[in-house]
N, C-alpha and C. Protein backbone atom coordinates (compact mmCIF):
# COMPACT_ATOMS: atom_id res chain seq x y z
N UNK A 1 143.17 125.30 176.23
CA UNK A 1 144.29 124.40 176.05
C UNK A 1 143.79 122.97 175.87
N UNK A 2 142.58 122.37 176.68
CA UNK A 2 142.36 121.32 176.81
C UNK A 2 141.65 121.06 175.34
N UNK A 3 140.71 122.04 174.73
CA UNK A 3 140.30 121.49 173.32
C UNK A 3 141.73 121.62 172.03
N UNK A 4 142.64 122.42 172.09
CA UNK A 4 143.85 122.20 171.51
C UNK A 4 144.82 120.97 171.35
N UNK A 5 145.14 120.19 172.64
CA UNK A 5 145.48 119.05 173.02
C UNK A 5 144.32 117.96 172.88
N UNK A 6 143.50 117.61 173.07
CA UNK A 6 142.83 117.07 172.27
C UNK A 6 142.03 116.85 171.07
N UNK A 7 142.25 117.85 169.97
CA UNK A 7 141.92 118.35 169.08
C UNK A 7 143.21 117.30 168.36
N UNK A 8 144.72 117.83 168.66
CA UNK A 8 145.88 116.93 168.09
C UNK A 8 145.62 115.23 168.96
N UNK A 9 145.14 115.16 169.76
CA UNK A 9 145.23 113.78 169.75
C UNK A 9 144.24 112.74 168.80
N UNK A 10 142.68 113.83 168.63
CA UNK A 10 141.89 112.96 167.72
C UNK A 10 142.61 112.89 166.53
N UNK A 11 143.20 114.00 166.09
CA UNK A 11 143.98 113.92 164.71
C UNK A 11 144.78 113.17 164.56
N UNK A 12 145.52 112.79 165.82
CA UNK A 12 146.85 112.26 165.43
C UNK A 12 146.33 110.18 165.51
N UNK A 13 145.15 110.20 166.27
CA UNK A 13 144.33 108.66 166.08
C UNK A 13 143.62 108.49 164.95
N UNK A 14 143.73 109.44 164.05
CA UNK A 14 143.05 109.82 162.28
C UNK A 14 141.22 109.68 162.92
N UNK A 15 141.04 109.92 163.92
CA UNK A 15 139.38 110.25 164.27
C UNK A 15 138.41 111.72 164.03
N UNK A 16 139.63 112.21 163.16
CA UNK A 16 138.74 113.32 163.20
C UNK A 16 137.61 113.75 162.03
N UNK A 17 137.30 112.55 161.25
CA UNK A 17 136.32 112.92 160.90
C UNK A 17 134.96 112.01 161.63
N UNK A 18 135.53 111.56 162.55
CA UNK A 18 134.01 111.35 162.90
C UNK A 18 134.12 111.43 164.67
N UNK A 19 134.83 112.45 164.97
CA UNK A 19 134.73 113.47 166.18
C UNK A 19 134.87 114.38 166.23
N UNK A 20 133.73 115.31 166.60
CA UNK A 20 134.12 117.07 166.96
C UNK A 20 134.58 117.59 168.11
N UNK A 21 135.28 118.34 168.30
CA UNK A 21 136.23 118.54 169.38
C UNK A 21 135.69 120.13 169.51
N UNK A 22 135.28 120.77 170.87
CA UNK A 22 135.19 121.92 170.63
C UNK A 22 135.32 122.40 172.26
N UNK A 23 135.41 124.08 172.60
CA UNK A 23 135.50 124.66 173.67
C UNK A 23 134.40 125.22 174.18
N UNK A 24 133.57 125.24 175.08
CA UNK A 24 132.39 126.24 175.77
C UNK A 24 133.05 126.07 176.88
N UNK A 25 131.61 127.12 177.43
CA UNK A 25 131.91 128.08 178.94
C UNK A 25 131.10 128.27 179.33
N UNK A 26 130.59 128.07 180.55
CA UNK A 26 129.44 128.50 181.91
C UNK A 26 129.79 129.98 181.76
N UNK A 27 130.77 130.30 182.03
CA UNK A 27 131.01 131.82 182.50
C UNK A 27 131.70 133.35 182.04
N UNK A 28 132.39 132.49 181.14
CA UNK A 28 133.17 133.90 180.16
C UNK A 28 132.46 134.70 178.97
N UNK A 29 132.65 135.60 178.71
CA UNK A 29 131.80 136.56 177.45
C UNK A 29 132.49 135.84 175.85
N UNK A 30 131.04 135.81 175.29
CA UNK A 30 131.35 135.25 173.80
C UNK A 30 132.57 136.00 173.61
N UNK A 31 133.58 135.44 172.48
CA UNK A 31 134.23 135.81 171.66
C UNK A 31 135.85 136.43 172.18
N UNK A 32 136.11 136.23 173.38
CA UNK A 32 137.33 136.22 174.01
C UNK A 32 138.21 135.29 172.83
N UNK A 33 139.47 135.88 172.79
CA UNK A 33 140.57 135.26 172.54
C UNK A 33 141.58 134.31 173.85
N UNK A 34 142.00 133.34 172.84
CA UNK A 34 142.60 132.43 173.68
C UNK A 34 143.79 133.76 174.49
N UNK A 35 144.10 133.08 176.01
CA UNK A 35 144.77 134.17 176.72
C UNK A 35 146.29 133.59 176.06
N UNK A 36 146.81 134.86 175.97
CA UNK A 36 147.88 134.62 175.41
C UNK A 36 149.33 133.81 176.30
N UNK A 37 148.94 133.72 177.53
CA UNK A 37 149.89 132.80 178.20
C UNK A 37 150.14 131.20 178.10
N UNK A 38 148.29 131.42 177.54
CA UNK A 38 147.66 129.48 176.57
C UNK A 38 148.44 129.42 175.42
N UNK A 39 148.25 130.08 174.91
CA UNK A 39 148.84 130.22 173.43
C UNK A 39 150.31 129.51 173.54
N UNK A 40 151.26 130.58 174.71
CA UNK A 40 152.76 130.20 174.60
C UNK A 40 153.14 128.62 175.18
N UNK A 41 151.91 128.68 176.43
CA UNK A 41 152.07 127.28 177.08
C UNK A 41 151.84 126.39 175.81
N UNK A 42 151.39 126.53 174.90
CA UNK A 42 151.23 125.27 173.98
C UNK A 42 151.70 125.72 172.77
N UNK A 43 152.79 126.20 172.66
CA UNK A 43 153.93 126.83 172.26
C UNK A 43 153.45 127.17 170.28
N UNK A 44 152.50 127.83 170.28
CA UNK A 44 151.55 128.32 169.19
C UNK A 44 151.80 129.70 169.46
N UNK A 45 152.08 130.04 167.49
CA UNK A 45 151.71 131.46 167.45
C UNK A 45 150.43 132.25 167.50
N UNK A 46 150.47 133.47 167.53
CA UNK A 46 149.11 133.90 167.54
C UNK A 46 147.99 133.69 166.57
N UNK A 47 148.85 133.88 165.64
CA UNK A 47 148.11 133.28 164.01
C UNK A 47 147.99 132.03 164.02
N UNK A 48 148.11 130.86 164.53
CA UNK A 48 147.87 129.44 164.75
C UNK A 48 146.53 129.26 165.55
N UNK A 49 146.07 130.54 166.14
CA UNK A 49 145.02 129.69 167.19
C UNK A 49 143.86 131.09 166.85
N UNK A 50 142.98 130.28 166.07
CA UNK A 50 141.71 130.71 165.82
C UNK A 50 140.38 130.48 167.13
N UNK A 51 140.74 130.13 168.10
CA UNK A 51 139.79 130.08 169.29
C UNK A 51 139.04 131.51 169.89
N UNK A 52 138.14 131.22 170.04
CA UNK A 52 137.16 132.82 170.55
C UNK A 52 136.85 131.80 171.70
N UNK A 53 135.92 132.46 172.86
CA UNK A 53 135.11 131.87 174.06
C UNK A 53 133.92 131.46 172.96
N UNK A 54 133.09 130.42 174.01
CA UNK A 54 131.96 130.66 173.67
C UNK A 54 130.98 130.00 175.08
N UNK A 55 130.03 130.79 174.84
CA UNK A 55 128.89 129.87 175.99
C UNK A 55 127.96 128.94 175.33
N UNK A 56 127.82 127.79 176.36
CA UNK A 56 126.97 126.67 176.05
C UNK A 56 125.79 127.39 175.83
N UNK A 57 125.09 126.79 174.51
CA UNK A 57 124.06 127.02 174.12
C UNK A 57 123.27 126.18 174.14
N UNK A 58 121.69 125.92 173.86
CA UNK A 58 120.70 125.10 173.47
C UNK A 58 121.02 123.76 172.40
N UNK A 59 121.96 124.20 171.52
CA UNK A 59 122.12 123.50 170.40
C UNK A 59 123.35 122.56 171.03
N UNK A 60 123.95 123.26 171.61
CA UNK A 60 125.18 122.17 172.43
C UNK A 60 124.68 121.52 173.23
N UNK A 61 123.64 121.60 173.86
CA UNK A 61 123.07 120.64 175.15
C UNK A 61 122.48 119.56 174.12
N UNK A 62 121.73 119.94 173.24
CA UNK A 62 121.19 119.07 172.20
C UNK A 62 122.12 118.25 171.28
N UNK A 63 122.97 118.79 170.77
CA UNK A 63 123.62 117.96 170.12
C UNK A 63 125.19 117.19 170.72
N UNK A 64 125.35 117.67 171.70
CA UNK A 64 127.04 117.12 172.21
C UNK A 64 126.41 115.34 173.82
N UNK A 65 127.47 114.94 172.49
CA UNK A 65 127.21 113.47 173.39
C UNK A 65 127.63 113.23 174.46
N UNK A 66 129.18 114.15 174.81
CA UNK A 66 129.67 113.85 175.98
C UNK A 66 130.11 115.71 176.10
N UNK A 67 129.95 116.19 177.49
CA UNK A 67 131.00 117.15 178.18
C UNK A 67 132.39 116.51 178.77
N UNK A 68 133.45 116.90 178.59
CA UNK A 68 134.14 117.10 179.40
C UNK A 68 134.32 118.24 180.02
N UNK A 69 134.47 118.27 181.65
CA UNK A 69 134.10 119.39 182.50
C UNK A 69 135.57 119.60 182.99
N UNK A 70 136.19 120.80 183.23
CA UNK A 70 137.06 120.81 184.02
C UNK A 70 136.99 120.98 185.20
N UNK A 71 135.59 121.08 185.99
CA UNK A 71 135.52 121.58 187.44
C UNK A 71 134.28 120.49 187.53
N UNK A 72 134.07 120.50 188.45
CA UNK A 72 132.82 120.06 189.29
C UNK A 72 131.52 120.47 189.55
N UNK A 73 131.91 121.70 189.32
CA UNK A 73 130.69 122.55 189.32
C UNK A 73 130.09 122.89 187.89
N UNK A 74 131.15 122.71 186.87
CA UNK A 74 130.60 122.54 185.81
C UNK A 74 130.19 121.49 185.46
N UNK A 75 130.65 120.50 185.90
CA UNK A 75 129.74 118.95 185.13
C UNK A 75 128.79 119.33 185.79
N UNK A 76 128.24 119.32 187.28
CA UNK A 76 127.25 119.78 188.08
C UNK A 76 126.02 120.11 186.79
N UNK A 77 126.13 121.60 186.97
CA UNK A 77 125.53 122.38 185.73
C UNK A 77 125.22 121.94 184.52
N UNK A 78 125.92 121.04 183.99
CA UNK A 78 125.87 120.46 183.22
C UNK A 78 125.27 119.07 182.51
N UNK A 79 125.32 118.73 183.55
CA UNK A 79 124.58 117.16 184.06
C UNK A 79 123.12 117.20 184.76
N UNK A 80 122.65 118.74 185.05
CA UNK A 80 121.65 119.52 185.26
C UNK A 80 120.71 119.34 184.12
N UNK A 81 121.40 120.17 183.36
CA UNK A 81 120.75 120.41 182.06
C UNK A 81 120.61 118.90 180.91
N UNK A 82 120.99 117.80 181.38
CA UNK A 82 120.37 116.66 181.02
C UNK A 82 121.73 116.09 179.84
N UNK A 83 123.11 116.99 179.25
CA UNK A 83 123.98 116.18 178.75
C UNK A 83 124.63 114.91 179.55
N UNK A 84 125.10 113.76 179.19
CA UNK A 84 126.48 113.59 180.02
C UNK A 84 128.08 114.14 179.92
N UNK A 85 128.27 114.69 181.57
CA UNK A 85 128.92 115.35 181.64
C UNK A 85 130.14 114.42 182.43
N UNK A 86 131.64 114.90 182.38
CA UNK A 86 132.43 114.20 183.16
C UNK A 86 133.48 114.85 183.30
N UNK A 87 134.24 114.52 184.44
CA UNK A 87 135.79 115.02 184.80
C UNK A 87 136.42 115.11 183.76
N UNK A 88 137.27 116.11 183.35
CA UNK A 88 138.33 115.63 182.68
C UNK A 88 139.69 114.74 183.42
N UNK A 89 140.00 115.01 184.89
CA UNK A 89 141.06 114.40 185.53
C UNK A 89 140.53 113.21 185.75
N UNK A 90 139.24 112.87 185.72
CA UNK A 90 138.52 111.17 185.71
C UNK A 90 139.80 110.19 184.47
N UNK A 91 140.31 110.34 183.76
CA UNK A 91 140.93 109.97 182.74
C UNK A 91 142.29 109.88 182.87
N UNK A 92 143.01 110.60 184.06
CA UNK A 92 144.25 110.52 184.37
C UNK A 92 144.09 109.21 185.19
N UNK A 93 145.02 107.93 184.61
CA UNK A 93 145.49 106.70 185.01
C UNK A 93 146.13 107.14 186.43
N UNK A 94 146.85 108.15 186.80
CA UNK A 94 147.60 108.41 187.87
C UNK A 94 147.39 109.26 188.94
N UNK A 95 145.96 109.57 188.82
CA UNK A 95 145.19 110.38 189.50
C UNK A 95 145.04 109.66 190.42
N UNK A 96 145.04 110.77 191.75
CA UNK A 96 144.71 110.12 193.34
C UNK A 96 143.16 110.25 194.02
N UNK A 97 142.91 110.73 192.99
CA UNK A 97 141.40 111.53 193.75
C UNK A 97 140.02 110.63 193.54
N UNK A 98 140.21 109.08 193.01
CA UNK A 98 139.17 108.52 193.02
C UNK A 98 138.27 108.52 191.65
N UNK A 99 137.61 107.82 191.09
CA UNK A 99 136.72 107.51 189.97
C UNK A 99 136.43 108.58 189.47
N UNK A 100 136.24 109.91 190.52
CA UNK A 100 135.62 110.91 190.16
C UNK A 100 136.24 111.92 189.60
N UNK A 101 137.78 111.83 189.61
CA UNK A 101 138.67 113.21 189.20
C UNK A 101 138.74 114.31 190.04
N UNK A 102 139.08 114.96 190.01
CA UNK A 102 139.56 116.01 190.59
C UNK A 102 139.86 117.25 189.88
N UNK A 103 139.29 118.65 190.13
CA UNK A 103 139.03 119.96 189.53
C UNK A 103 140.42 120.55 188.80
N UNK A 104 140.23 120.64 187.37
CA UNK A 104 141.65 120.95 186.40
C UNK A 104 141.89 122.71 187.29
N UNK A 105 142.49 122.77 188.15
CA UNK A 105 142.94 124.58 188.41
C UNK A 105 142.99 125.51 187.18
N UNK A 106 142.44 126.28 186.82
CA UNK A 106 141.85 127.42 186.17
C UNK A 106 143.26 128.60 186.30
N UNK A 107 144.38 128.25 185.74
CA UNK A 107 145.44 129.40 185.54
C UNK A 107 145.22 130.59 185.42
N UNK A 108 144.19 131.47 185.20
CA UNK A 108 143.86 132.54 184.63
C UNK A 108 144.54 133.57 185.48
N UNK A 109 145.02 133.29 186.56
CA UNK A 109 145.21 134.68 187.49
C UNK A 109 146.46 134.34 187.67
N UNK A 110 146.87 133.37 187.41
CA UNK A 110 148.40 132.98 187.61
C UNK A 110 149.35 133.34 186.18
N UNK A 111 150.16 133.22 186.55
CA UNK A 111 152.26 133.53 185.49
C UNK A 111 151.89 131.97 184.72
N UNK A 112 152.81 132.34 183.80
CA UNK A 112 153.62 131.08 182.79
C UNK A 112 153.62 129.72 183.24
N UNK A 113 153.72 129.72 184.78
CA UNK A 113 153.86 128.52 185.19
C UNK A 113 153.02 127.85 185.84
N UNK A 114 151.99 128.84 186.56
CA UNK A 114 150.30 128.02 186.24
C UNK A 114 149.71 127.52 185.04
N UNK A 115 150.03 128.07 183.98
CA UNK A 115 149.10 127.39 182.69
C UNK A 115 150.11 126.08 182.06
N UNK A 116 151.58 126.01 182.74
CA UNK A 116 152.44 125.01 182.58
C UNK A 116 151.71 123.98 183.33
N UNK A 117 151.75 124.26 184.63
CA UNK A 117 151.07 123.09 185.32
C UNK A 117 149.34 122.69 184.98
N UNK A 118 148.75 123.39 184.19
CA UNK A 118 147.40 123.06 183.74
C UNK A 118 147.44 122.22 182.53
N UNK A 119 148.33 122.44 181.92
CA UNK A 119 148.69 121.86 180.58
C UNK A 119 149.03 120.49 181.23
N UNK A 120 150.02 120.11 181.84
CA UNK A 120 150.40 118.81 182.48
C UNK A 120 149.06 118.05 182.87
N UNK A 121 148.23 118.75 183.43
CA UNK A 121 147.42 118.03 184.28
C UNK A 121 146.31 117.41 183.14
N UNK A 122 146.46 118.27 181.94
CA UNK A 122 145.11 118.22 180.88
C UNK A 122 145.74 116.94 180.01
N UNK A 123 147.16 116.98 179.82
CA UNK A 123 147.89 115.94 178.70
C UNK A 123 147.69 114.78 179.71
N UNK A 124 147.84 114.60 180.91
CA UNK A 124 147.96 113.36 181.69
C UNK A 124 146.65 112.49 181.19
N UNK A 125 145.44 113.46 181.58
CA UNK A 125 144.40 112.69 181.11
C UNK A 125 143.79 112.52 179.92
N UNK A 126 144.76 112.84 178.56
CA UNK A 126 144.29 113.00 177.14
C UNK A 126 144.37 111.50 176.46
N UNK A 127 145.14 110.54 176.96
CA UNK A 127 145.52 109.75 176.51
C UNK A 127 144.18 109.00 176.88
N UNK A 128 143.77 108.74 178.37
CA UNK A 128 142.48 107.97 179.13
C UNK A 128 141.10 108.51 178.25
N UNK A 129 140.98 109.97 178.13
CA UNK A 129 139.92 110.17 177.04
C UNK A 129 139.61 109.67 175.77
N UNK A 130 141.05 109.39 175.00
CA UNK A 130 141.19 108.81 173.87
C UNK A 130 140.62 107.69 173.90
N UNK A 131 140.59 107.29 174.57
CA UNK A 131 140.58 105.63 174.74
C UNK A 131 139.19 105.52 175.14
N UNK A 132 138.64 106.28 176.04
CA UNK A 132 137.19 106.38 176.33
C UNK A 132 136.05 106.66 174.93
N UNK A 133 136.67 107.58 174.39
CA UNK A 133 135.55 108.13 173.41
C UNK A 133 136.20 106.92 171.71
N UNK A 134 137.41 106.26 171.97
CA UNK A 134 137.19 105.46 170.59
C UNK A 134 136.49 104.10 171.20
N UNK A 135 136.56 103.67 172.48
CA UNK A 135 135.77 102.58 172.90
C UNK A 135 134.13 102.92 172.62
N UNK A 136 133.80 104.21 172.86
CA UNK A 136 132.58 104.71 172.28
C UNK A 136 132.03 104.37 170.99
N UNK A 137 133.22 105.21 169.87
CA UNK A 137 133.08 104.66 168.82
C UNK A 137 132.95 103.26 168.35
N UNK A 138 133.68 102.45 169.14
CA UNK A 138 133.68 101.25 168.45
C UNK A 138 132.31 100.54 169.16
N UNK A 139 132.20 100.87 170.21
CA UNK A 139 130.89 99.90 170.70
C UNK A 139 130.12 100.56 169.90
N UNK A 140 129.73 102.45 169.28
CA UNK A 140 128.37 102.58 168.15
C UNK A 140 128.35 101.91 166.91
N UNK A 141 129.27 101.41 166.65
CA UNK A 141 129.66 100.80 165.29
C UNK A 141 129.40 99.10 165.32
N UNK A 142 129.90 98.34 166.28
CA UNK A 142 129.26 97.38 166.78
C UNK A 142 127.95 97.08 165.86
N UNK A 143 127.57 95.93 164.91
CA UNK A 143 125.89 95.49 164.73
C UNK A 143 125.27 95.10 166.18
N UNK A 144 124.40 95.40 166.03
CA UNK A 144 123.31 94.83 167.10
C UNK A 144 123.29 93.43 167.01
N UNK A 145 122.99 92.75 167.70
CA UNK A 145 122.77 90.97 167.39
C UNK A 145 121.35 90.78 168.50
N UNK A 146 120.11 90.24 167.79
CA UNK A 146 119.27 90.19 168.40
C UNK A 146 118.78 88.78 168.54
């Protein structure tokens, strides 16, 4: 859900050609389909959502500038392996949990209305990301002045 919703927000800031937006996984088997309770929570047909799983690879540690993590234990892991990694709830303006964010809950075992409340929690902080990764952009774009 979280690369879906931010996928439409780079689009909708016209950044998407010079940001890639994508989904990996510490833990699920390649090539899973999005669960279909994601799908309805973000009110997409089945034929709309071309998403498979995938696991972080070599080439993603190498080439991805930033993680966003939904857990802690994944930036952990992640920030291990030498990317920078970060909260995604780090980005919610209205978050209580401190600089650091706080772990997006993982709906998978829950009804309709766990992946409702995951969705909330992922849009809260989509807007704070936006703003993080075009401040990015604009400081790489920046000349140097020496």
């Amino acid at each position: 859900m979280a690369e879906h919703l931010f996928r439409c927000a780079i689009d909708d800031a016209g950044l998407a050609d010079r940001v890639a937006v994508g989904s990996r996984s510490l833990r699920v088997d390649a090539g899973a389909p999005m669960d279909p309770r994601a799908v309805r929570t973000l009110g997409l047909g089945a034929a709309e959502v071309a998403h498979r799983s995938a696991p972080v690879d070599a080439a993603d540690l190498a080439d991805t500038d930033l993680f966003v993590c939904m857990t802690r234990e994944h930036r952990e892991q992640l920030a291990a392996a030498g990317p920078a990694a970060l909260l995604l709830t780090r980005f919610d303006p209205s978050a209580t949990d401190g600089a650091d964010g706080a772990d997006v809950p993982d709906p998978i075992s829950g009804d309709l209305d766990a992946y409702r409340r995951t969705r909330a929690i992922i849009e809260a902080a989509v807007p704070g990301l936006l703003a993080h990764v075009s401040r990015a952009l604009t400081s790489a774009a920046a000349p140097e002045h020496g």
